[in-house]
Protein backbone atom coordinates (compact mmCIF):
# COMPACT_ATOMS: atom_id res chain seq x y z
CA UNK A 1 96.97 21.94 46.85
CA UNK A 2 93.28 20.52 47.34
CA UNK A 3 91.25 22.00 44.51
CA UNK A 4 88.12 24.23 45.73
CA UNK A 5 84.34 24.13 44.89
CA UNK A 6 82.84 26.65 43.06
CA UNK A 7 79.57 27.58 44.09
CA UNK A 8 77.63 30.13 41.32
CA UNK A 9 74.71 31.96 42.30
CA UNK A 10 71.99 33.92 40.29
CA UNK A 11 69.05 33.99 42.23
CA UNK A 12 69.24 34.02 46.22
CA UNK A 13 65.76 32.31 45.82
CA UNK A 14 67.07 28.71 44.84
CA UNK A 15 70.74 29.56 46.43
CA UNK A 16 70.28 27.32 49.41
CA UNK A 17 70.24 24.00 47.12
CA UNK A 18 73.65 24.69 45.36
CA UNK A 19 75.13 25.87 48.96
CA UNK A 20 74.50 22.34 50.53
CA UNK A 21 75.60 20.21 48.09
CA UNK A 22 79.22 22.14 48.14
CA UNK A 23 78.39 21.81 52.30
CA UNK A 24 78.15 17.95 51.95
CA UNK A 25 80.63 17.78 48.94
CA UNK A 26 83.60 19.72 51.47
CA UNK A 27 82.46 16.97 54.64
CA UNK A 28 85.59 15.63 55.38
CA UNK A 29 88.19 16.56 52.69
CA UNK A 30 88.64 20.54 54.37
CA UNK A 31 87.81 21.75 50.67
CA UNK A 32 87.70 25.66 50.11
CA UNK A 33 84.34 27.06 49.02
CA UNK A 34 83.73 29.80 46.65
CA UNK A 35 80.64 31.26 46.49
CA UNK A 36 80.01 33.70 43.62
CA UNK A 37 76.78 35.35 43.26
CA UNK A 38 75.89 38.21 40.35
CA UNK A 39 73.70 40.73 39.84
CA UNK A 40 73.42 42.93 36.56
CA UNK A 41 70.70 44.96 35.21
CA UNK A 42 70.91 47.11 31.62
CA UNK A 43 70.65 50.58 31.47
CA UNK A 44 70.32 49.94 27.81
CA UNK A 45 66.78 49.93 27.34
CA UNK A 46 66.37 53.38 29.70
CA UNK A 47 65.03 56.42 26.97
CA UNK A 48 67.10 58.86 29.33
CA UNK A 49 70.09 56.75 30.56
CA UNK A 50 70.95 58.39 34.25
CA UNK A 51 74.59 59.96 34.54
CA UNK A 52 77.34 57.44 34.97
CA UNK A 53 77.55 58.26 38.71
CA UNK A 54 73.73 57.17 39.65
CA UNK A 55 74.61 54.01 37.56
CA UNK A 56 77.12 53.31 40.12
CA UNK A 57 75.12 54.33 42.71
CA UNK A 58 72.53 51.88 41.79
CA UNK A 59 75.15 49.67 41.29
CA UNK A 60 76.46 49.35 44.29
CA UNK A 61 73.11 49.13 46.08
CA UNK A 62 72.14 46.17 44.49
CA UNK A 63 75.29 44.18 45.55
CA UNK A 64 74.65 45.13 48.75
CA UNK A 65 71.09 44.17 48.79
CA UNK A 66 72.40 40.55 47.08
CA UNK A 67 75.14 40.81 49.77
CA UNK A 68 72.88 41.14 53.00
CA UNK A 69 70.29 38.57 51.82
CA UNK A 70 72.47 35.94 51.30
CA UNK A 71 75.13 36.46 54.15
CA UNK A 72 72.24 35.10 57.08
CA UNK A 73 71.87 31.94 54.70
CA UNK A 74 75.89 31.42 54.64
CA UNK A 75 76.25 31.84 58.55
CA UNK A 76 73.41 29.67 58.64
CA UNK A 77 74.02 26.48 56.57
CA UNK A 78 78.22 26.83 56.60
CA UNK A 79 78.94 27.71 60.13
CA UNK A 80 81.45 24.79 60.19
CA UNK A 81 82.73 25.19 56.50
CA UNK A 82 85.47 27.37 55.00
CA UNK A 83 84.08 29.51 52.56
CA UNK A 84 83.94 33.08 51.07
CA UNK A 85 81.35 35.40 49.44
CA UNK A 86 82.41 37.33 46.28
CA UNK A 87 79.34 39.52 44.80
CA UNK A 88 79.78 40.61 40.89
CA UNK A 89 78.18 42.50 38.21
CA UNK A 90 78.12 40.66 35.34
CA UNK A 91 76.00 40.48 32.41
CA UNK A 92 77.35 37.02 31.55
CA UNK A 93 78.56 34.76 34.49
CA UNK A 94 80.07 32.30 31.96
CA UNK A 95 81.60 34.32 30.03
CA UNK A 96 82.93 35.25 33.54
CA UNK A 97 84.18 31.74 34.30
CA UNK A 98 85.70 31.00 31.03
CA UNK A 99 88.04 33.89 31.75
CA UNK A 100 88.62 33.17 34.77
CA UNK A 101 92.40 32.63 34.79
CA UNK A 102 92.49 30.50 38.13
CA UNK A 103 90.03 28.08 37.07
CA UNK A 104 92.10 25.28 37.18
CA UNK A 105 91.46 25.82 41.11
CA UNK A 106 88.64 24.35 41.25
CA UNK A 107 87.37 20.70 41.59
CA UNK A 108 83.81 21.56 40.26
CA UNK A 109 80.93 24.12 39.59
CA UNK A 110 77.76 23.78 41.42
CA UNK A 111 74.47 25.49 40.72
CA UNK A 112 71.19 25.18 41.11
CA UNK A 113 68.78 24.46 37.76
CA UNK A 114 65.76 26.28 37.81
CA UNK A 115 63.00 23.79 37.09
CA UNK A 116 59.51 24.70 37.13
CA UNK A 117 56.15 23.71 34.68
CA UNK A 118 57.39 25.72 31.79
CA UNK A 119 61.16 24.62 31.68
CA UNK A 120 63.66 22.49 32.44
CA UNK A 121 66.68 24.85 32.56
CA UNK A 122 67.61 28.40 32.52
CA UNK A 123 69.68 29.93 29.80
CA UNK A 124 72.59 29.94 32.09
CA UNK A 125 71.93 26.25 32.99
CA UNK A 126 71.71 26.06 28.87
CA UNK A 127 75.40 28.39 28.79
CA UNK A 128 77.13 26.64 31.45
CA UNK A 129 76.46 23.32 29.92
CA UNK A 130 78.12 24.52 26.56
CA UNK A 131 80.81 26.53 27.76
CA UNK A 132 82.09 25.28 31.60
CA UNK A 133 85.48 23.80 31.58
CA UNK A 134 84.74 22.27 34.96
CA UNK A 135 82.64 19.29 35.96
CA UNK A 136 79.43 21.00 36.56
CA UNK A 137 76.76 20.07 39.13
CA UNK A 138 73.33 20.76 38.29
CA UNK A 139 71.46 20.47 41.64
CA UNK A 140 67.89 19.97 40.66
CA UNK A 141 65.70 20.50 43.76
CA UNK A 142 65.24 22.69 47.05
CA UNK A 143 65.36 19.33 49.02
CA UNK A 144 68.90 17.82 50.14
CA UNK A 145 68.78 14.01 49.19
CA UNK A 146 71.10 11.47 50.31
CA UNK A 147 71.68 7.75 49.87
CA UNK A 148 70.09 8.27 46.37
CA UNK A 149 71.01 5.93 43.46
CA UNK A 150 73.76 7.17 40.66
CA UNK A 151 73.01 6.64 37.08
CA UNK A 152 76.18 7.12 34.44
CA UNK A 153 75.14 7.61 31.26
CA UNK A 154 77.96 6.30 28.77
CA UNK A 155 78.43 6.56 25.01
CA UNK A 156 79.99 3.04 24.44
CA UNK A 157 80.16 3.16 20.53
CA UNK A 158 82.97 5.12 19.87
CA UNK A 159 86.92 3.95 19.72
CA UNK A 160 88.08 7.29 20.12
CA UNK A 161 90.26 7.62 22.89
CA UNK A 162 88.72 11.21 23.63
CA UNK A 163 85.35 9.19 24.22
CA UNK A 164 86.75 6.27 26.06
CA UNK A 165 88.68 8.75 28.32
CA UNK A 166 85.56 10.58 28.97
CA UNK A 167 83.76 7.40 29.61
CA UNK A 168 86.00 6.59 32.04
CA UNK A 169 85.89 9.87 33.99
CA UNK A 170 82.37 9.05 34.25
CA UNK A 171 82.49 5.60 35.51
CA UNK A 172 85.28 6.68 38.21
CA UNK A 173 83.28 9.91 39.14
CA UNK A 174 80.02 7.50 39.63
CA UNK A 175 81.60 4.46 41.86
CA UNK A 176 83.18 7.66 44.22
CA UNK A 177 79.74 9.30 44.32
CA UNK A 178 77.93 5.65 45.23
CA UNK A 179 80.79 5.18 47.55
CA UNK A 180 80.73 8.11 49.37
CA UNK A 181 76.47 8.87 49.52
CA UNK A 182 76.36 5.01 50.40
CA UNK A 183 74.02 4.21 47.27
CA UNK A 184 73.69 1.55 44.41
CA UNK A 185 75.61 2.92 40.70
CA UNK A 186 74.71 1.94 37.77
CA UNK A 187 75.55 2.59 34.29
CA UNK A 188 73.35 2.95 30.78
CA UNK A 189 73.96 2.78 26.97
CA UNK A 190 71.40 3.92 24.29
CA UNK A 191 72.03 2.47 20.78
CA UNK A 192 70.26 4.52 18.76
CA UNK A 193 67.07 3.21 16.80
CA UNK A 194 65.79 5.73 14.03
CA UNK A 195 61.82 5.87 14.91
CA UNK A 196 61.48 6.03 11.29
CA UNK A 197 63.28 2.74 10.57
CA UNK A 198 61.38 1.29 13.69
CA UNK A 199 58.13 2.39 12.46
CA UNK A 200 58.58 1.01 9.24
CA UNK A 201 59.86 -2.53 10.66
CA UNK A 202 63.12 -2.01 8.77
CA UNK A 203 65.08 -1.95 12.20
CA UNK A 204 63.60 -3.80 15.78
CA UNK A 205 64.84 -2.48 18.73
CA UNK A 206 65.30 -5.68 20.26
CA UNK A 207 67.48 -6.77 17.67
CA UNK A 208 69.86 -3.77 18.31
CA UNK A 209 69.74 -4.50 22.31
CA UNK A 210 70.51 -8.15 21.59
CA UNK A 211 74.21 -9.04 22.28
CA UNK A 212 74.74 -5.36 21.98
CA UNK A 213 77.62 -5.72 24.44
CA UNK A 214 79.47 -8.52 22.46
CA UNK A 215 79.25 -5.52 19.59
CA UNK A 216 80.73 -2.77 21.60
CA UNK A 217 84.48 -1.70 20.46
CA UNK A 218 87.19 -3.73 22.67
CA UNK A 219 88.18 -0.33 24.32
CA UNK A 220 84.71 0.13 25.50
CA UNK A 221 84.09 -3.23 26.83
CA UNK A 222 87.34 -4.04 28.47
CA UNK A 223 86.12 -0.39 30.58
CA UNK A 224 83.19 -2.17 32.01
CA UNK A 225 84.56 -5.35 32.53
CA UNK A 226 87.60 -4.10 34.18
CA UNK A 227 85.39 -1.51 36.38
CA UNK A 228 83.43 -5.32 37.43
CA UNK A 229 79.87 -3.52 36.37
CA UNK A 230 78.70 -5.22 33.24
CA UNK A 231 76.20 -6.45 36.03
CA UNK A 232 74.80 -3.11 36.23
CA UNK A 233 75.23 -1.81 32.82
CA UNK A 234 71.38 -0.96 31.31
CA UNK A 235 71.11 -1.19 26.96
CA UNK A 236 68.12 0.51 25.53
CA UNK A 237 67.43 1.26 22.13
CA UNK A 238 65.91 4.15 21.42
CA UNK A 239 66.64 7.59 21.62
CA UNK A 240 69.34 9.08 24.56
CA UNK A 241 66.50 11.93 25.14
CA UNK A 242 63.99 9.36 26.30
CA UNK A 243 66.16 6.07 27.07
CA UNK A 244 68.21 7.72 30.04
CA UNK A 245 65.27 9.58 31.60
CA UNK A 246 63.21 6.31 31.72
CA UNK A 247 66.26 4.58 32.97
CA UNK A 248 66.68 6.81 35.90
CA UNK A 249 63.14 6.47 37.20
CA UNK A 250 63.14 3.20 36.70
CA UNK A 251 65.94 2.72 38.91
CA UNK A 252 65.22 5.29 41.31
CA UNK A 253 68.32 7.51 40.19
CA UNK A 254 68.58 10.69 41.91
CA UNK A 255 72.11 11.57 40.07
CA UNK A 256 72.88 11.11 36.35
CA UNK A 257 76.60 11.80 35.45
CA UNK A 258 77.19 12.24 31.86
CA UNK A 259 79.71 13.73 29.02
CA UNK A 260 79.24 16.99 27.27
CA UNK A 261 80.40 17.57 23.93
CA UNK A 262 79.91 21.22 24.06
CA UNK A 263 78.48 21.36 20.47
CA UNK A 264 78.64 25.76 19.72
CA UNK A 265 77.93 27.16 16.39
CA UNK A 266 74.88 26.61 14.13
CA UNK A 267 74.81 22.75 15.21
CA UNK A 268 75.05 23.24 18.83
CA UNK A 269 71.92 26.27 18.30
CA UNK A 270 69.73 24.12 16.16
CA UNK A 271 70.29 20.50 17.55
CA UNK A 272 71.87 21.23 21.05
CA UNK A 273 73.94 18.49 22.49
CA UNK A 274 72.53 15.66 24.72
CA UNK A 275 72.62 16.44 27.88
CA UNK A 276 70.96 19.48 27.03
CA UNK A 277 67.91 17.42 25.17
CA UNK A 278 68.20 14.94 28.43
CA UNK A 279 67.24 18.05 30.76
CA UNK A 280 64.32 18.56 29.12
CA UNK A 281 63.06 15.42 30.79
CA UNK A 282 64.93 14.75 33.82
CA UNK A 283 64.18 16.15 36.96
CA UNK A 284 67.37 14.50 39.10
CA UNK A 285 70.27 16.04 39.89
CA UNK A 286 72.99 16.40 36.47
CA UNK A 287 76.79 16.00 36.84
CA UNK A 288 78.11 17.12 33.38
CA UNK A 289 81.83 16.32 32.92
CA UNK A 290 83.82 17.89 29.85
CA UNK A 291 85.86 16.29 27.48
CA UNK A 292 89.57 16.37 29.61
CA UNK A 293 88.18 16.83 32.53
């Protein structure tokens, strides 16, 4: 069976992004969309909570307010595609999709990030990152792009098979999206310079870059050599934050495909994981694949 998209919606506003990606995603392979859009609000913080049936009253008209603004805009843009609309109140839509039990379904998650002068990211964007077990696409713009470059980011340092399968998820997930959008792929490594070290001429960043291939673990390099894109394989030093940002502009990137770790817990709260310090300043699209994916 053909796995489905998964389209999640939480504002009807920036809806229309995430809905033609899955449009252009489905072209050709007769894939299923799911489009899930939720609405909650909290009684919580009411002095004199209504009675449970006005709850549902109010309930109800909400979904179908969320229902009849985005049905035009489905009829509209997926006239052609198969699809169907599921409306939910949920406080948590990933919390939802972790316990979903039919997950495995699906091929991907696709959503739009909320980008604007004052953030990079919602905190769903932030949740969905750390919690999705499902490729997630972060579309990053009200404009559908295509023919627009494809920038994997790889973590080339590690022999860990976890890491080298991941990196090679990424790699094969990149040459099908260059393939298919008719674009140039290309792939980037950041070995990491401390600033401190650099500042204090202990440790030169060009001295890190230099031969930093010939230094990689044999896992890791056989994976680009055997993919034929050593060619097109970018080493910065620096730090991942600012190296693959500065990377993708530079080469006119309108994807970047990288690993999540899912770091939870204290860690994950007070340092975050990388793709989530990589939203911060990239404006592209994200593909985020999970470990196993």
């Amino acid at each position: 069976m053909d796995k489905k998209l998964l389209v999640l919606i939480d504002s009807v506003e920036f809806a229309r992004t995430a809905i033609l990606h899955a449009k252009h995603k489905a072209i050709g392979k007769q894939k299923h969309i799911d489009i899930v859009a939720f609405a909650y609000e909290s009684a919580g913080n009411i002095l004199f909570s209504p009675p449970a049936e006005q709850l549902q009253v109010i309930q109800e008209t909400r979904l179908a307010t969320l229902k009849k603004e985005l049905v035009p805009l489905l009829e509209s843009e997926l006239s052609e595609s198969d699809y169907s609309l599921n409306i939910i109140w949920h406080e948590a839509p990933e919390q939802w999709l972790a316990n979903e039990s039919d997950f495995e379904n699906y091929e991907m998650v696709i959503k739009t990030r909320h980008i604007d002068e004052h953030c990079q990211f919602s905190e769903l964007d932030w949740q969905l990152i750390r919690f999705t077990p499902l490729p997630l696409y972060l579309a990053a713009d009200n404009t559908w792009r295509n023919n627009t470059n494809v920038l994997a980011a790889l973590d080339l340092g590690s022999e860990k098979a976890t890491k080298y399968k991941l990196n090679k998820d990424i790699i094969e997930t990149g040459l099908a999206y260059s393939k298919h959008y008719d674009c140039q792929f290309y792939t980037c490594y950041t070995v990491h310079v401390s600033p401190i070290l650099r500042d204090l001429g202990i440790v030169f960043s060009d001295e890190q870059v230099l031969n930093a291939f010939d230094k990689l673990p044999v896992i890791q390099r056989n994976l680009i050599i055997e993919h034929d894109i050593k060619n097109n394989l970018h080493i910065k030093a620096g730090l991942a934050e600012q190296v693959i940002p500065s990377i993708a502009a530079k080469l006119s990137a309108g994807l970047v495909i990288m690993g999540s770790v899912g770091n939870i817990g204290i860690k994950g709260k007070l340092i975050g994981n990388t793709a989530e310090k990589v939203m911060r300043l990239l404006k592209t699209d994200l593909l985020i694949l999970p470990p196993e994916c």
